[in-house]
Each structure stands twice: as C-alpha cells, then as structure tokens.
N, C-alpha and C. Protein backbone atom coordinates (compact mmCIF):
# COMPACT_ATOMS: atom_id res chain seq x y z
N UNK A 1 -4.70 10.80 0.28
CA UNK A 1 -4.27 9.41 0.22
C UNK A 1 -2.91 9.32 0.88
N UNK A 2 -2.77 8.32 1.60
CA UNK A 2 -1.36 8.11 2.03
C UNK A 2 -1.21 6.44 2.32
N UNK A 3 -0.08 6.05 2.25
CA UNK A 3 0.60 4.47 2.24
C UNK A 3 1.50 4.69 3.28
N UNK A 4 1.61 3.41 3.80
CA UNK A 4 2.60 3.04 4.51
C UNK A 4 3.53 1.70 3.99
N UNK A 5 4.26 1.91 3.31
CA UNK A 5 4.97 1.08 3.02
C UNK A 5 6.20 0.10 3.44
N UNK A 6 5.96 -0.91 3.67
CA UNK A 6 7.10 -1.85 4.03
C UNK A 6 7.95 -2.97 2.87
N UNK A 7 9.30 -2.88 3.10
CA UNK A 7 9.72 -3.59 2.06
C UNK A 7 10.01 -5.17 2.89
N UNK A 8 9.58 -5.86 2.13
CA UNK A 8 9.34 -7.36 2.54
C UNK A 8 10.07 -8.49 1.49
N UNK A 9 10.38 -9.38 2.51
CA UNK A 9 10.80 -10.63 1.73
C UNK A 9 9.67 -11.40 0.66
N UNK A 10 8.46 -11.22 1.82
CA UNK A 10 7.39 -11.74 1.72
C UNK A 10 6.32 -11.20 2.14
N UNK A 11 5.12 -11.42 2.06
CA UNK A 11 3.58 -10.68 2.47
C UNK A 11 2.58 -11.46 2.05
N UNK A 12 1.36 -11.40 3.50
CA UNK A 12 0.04 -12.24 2.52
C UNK A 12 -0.75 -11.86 3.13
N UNK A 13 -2.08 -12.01 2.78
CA UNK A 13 -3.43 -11.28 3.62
C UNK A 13 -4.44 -12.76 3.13
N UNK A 14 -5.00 -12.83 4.36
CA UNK A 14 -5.85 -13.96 4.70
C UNK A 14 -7.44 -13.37 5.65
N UNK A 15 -8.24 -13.72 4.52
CA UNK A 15 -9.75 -13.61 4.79
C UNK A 15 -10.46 -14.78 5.19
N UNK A 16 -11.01 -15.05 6.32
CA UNK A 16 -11.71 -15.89 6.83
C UNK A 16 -11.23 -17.60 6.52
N UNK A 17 -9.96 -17.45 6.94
CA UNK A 17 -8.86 -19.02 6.68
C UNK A 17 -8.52 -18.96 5.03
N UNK A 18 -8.85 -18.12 3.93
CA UNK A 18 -8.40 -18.26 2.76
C UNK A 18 -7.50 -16.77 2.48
N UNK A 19 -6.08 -17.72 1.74
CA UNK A 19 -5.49 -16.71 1.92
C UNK A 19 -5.70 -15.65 0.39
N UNK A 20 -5.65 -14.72 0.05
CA UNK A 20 -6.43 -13.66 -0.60
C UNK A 20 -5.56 -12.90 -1.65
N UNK A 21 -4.14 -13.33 -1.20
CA UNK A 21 -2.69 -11.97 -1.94
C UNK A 21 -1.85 -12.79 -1.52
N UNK A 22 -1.02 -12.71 -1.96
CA UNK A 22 0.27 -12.76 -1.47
C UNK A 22 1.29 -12.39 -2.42
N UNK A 23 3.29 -11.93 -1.79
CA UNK A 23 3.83 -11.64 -2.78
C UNK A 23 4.91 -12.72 -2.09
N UNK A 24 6.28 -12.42 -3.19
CA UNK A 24 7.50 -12.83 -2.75
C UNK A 24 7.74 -11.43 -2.33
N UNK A 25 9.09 -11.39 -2.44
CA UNK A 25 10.22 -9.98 -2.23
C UNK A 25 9.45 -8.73 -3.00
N UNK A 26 9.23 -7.71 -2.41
CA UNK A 26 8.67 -6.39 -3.09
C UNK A 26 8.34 -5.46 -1.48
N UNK A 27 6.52 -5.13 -1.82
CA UNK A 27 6.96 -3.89 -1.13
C UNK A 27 4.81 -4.04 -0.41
N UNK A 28 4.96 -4.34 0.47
CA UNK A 28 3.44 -4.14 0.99
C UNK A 28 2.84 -3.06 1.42
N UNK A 29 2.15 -2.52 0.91
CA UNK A 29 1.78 -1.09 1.03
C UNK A 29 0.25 -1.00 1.92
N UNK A 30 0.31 -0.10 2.94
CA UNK A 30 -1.50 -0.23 3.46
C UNK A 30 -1.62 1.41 3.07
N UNK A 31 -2.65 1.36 2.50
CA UNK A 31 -3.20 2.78 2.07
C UNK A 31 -4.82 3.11 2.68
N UNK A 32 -4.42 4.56 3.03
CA UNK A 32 -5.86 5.37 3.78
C UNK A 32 -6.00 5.77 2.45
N UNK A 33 -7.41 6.09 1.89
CA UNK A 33 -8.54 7.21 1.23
C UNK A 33 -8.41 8.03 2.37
N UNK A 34 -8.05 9.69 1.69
CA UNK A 34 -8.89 10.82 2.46
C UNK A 34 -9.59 11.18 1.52
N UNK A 35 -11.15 11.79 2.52
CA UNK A 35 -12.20 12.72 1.41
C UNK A 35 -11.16 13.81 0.27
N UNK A 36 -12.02 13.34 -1.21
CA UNK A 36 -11.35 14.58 -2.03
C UNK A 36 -10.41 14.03 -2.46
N UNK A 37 -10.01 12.60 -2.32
CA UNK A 37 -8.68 11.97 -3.30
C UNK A 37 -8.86 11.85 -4.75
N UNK A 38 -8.02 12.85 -5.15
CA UNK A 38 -8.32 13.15 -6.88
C UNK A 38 -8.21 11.91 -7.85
N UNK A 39 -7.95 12.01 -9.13
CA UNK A 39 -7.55 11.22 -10.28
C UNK A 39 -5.98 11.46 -10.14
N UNK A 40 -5.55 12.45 -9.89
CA UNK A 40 -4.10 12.83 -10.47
C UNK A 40 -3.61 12.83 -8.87
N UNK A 41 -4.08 12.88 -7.80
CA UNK A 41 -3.70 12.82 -6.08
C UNK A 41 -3.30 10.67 -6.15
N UNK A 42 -4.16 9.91 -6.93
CA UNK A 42 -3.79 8.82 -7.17
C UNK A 42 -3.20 8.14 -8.21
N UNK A 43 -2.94 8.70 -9.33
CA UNK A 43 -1.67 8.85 -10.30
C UNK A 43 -0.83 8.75 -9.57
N UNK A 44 -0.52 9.76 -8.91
CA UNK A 44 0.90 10.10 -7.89
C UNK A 44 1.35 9.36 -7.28
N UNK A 45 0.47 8.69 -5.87
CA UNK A 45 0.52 8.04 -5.11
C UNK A 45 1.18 6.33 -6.32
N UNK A 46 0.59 6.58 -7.40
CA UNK A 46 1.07 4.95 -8.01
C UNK A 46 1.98 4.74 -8.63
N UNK A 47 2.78 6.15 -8.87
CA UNK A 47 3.81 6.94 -9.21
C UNK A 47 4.95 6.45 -8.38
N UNK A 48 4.61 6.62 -7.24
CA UNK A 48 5.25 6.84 -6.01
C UNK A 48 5.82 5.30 -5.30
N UNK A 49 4.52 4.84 -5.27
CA UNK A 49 4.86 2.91 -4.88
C UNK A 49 5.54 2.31 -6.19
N UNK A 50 5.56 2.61 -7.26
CA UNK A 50 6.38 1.78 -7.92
C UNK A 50 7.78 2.37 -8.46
N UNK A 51 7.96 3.74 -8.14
CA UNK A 51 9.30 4.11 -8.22
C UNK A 51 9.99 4.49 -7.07
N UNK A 52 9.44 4.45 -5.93
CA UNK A 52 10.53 4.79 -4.76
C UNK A 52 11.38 3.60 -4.86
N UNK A 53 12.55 4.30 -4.35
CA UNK A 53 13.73 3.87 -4.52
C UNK A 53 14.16 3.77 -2.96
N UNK A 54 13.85 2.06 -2.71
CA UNK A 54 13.85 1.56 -1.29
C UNK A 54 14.94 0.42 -0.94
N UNK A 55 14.67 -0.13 -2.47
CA UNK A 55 15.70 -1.55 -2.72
C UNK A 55 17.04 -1.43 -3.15
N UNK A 56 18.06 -2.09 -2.18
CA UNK A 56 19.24 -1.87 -2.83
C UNK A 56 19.82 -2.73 -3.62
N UNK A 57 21.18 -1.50 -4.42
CA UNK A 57 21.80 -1.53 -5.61
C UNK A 57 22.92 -2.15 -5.46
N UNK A 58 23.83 -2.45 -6.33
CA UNK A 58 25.18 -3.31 -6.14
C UNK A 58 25.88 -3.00 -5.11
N UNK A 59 25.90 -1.53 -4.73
CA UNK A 59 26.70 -1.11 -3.72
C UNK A 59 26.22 -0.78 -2.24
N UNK A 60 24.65 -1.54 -2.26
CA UNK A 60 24.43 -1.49 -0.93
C UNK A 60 23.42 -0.30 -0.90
N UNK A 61 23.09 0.87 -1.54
CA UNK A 61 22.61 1.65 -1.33
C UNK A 61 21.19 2.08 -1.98
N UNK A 62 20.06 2.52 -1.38
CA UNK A 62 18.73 2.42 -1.62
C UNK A 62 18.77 3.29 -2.71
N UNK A 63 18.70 2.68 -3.90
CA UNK A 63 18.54 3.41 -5.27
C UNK A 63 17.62 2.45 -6.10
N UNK A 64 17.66 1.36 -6.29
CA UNK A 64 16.77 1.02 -6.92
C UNK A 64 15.14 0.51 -6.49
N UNK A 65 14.04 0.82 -7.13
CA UNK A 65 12.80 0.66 -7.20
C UNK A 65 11.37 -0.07 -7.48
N UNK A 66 10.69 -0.59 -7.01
CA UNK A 66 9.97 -1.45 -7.36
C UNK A 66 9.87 -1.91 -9.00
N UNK A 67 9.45 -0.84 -9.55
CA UNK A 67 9.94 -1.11 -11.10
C UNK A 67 11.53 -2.02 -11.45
N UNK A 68 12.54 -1.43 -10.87
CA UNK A 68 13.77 -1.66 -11.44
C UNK A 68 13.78 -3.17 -10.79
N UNK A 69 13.06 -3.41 -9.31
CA UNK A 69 13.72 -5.05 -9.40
C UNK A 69 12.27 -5.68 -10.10
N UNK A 70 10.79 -5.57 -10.19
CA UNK A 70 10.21 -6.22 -11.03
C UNK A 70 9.38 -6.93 -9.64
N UNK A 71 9.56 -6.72 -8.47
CA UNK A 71 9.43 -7.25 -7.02
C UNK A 71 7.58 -6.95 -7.27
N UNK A 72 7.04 -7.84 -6.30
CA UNK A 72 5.69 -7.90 -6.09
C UNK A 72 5.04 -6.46 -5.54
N UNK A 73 3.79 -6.51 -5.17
CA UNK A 73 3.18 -5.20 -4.90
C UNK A 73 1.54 -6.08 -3.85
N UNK A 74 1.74 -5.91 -2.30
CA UNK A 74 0.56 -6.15 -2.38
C UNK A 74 0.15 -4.66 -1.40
N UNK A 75 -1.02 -4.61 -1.99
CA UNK A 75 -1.94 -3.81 -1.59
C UNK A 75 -3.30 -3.98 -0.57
N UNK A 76 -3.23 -2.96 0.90
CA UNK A 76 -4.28 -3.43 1.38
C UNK A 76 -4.98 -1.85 1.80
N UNK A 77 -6.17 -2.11 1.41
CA UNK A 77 -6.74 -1.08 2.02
C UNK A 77 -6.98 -1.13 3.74
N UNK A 78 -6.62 0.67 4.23
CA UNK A 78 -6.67 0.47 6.01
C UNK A 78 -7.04 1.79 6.12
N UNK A 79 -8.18 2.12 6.67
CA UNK A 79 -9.07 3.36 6.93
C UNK A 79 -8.29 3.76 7.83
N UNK A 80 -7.90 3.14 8.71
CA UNK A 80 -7.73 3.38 10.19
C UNK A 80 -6.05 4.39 9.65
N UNK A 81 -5.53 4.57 8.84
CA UNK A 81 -4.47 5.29 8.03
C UNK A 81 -5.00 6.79 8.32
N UNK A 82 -6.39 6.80 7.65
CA UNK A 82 -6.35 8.39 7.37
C UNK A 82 -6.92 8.65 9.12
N UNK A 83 -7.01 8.23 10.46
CA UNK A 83 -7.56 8.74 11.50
C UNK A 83 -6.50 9.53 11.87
N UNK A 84 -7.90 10.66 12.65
CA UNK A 84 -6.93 11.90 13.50
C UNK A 84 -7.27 11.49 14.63
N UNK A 85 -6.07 11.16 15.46
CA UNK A 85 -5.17 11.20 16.45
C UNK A 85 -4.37 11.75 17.35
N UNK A 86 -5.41 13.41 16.91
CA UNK A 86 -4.34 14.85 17.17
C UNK A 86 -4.65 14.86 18.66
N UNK A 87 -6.02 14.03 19.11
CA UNK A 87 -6.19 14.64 20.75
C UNK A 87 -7.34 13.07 20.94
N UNK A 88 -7.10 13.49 22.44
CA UNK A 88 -7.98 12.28 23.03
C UNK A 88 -7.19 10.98 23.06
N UNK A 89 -8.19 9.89 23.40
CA UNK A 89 -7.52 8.52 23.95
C UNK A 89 -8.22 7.70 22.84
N UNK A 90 -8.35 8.36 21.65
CA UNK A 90 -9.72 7.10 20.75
C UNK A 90 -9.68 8.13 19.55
N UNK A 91 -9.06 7.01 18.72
CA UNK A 91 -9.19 7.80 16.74
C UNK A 91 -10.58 8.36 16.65
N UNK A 92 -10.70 9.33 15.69
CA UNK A 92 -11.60 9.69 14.73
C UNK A 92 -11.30 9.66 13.63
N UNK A 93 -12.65 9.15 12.37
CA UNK A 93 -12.49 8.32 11.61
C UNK A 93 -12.88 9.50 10.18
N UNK A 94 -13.42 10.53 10.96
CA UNK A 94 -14.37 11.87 9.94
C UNK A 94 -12.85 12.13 8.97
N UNK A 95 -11.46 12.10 9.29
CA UNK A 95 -10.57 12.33 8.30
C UNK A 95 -10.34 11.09 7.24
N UNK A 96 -10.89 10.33 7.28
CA UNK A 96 -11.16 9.01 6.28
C UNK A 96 -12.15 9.11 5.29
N UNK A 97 -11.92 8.96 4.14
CA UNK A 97 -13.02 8.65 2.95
C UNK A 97 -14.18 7.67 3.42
N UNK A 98 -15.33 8.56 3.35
CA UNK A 98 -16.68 7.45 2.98
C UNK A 98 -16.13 6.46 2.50
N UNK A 99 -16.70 5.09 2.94
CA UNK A 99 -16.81 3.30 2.49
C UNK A 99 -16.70 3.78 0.64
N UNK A 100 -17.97 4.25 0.38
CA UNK A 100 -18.02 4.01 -1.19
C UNK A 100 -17.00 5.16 -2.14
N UNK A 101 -16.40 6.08 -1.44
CA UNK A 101 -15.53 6.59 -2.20
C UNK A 101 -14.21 6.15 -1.67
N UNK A 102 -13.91 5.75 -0.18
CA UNK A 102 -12.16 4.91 -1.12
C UNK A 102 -12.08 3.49 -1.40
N UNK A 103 -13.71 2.94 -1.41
CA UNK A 103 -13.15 1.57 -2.58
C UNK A 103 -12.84 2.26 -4.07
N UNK A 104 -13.48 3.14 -4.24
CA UNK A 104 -13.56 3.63 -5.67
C UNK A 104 -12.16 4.08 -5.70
N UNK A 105 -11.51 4.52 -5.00
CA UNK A 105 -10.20 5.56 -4.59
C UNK A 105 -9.12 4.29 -4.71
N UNK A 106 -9.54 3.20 -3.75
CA UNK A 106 -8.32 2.03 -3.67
C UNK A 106 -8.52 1.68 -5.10
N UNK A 107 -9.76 1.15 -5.80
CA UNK A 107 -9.85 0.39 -6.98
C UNK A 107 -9.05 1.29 -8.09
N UNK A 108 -9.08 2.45 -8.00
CA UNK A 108 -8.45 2.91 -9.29
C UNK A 108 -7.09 2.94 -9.09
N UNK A 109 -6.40 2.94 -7.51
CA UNK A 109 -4.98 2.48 -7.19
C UNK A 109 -4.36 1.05 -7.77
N UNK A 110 -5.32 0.46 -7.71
CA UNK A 110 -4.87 -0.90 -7.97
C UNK A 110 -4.86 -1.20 -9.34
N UNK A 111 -6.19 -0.72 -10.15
CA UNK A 111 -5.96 -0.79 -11.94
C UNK A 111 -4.43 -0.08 -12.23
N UNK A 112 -4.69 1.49 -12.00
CA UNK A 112 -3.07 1.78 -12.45
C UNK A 112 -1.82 1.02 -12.01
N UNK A 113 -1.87 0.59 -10.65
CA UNK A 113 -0.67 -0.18 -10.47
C UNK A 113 -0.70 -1.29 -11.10
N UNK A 114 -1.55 -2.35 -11.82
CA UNK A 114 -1.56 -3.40 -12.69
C UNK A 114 -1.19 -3.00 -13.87
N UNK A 115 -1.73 -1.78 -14.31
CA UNK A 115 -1.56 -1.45 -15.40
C UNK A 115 0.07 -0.67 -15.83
N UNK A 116 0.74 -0.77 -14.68
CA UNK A 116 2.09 0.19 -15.06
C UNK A 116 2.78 -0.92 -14.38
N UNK A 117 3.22 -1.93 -13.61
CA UNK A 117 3.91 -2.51 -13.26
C UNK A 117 3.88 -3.96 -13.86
N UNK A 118 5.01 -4.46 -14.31
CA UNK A 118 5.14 -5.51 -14.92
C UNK A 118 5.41 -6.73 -13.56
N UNK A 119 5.39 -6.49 -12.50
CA UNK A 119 5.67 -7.46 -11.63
C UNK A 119 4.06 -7.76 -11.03
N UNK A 120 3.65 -8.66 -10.08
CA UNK A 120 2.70 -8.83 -9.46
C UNK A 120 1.95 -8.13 -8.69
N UNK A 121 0.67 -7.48 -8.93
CA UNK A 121 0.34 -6.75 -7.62
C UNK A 121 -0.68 -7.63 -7.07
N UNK A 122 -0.94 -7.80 -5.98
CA UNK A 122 -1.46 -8.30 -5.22
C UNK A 122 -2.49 -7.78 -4.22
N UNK A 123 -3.64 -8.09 -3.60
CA UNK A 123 -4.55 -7.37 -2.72
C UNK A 123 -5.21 -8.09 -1.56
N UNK A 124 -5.58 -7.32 -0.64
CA UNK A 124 -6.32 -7.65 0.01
C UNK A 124 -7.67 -7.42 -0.21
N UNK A 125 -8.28 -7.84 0.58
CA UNK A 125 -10.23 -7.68 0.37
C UNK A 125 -11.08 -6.40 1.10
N UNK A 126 -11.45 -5.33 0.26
CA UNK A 126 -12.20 -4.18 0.65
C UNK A 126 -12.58 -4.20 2.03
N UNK A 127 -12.65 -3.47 3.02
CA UNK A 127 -14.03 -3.73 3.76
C UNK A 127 -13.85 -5.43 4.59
N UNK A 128 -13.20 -5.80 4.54
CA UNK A 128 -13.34 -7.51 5.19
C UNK A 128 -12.09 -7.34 6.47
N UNK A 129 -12.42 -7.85 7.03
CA UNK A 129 -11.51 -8.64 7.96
C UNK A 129 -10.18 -9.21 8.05
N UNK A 130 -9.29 -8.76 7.82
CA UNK A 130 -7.97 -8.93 7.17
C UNK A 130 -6.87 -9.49 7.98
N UNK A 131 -6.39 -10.54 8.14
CA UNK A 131 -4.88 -11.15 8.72
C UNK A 131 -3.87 -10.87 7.81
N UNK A 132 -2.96 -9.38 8.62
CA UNK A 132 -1.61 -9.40 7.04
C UNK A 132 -0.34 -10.05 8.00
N UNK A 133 0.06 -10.84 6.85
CA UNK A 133 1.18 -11.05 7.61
C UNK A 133 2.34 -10.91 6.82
N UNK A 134 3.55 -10.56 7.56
CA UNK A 134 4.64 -10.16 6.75
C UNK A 134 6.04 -10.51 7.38
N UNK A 135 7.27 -10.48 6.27
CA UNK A 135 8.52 -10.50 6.88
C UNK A 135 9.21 -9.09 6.18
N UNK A 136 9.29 -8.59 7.12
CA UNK A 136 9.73 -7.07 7.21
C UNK A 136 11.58 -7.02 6.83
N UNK A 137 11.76 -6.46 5.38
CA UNK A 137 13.38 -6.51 5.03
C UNK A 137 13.82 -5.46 5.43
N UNK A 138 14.80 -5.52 6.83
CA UNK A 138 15.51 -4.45 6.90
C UNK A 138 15.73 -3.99 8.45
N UNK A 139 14.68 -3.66 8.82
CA UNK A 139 13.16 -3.12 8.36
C UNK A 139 13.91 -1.75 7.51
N UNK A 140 12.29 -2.18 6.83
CA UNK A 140 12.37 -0.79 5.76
C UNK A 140 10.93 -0.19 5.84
N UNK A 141 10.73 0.70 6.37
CA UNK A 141 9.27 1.16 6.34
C UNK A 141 9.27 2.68 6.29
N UNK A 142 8.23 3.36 5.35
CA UNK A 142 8.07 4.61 4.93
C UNK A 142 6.93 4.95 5.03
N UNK A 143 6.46 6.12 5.22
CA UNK A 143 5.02 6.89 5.01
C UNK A 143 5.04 7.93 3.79
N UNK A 144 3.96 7.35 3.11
CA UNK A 144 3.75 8.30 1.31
C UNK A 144 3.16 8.94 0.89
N UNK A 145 3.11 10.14 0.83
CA UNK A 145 2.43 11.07 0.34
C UNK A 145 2.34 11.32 -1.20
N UNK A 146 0.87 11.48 -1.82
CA UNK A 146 1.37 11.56 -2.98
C UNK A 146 2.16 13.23 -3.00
C-alpha cells in the first residue's frame, strides 16, 4: 500500500457532474493496493495519514498532525499508484492489487480512518471515473509507506 499525500486548503472528487467528497483544510490522500496488503500493512498506513506531522505549529514548523488540527481526510483510491514504471514507454499494472482485493484493501482504510479520526473523512468512488480537484497548501506533498 502506498499514499500520496497532499496537504490542502481544500479537496473534492466529482463523479459524473455530482460531486462525491469533499474537505476543507486537511490532507488528500490517493492510495495504490499492492497484492498481499495485510490487516496490520493497513493499520499502519492509517496510522500514518492521521499522524504525520505535515501541518504547522505556532512557530512555523511541521509538527503538528492531522489528528492534532482535527483537519478533513479525503480519500481516493488510484491503481495507477502501485504501476511499475521501471522500463518502457507504458505502465504495468501486474504490481497493483486485483479490482476485488483493493476495494476490500481501500474499504478497510477508510473504516479505520473513520473510526480513529474525529475530523471528516471523506471519499471518492471505487472503480469510477473521478475529477479530483484540489488547492495544494504549500505545496506540501509526500509519498507513504506504511
């Protein structure tokens, strides 16, 4: 599993003219499924989006964390995350989770992050067609490993 995270003023994902998520100020995350993403490989990963420490503190400096400001969470699933890219002119997709194991993989990302974060999480739509749009703070953007 891995995220790419951006910290945002704002974020929204829009499916076929309806819009689907959206946050205020927090942190928009697009996450790949790789084959073999555990229970405790996605613990981590939810571990990880709600305590990195991206947002700054009185003094300017990236210490505080999605938890600590209470900031939104939207979540979108993006296959195209886990492609290898090591050679050629065109992804391969064989380093990506089967369709039916990373909805199962995103869905249990998203219960724990509802279930441990007191701020909003937010989503996009499995498998669909997705317009994200965002205002990028900073920019602040990271890649996450659990």
């Amino acid at each position: 599993m891995l995220s790419l995270i951006q910290r945002v003023t704002r974020a929204s994902v829009v499916v076929e003219g309806e819009v689907v998520g959206s946050i205020g100020p927090g942190l928009l995350a697009l996450v790949g499924v790789e084959p073999g993403d555990t229970e405790t490989r996605i613990q981590r990963m939810a571990e990880r989006l709600l305590g990195y420490r991206v947002f700054s503190d009185e003094a300017g400096r990236m210490n505080r964390s999605l938890r600590d400001t209470g900031g939104g969470l939207l979540l979108v699933s993006q296959f195209t995350l886990a492609a290898d890219t090591a050679s050629g002119m065109r992804p391969s997709f064989t380093t990506a989770a089967p369709p039916g194991e990373a909805e199962r993989g995103f869905n249990q990302l998203v219960a724990i992050c509802r279930e441990k974060h007191a701020g909003r999480v937010e989503t996009g739509r499995f498998g669909a067609h997705m317009v994200v749009s965002l205002v990028n703070d900073g920019p602040v953007t990271f890649i996450l490993r659990p």
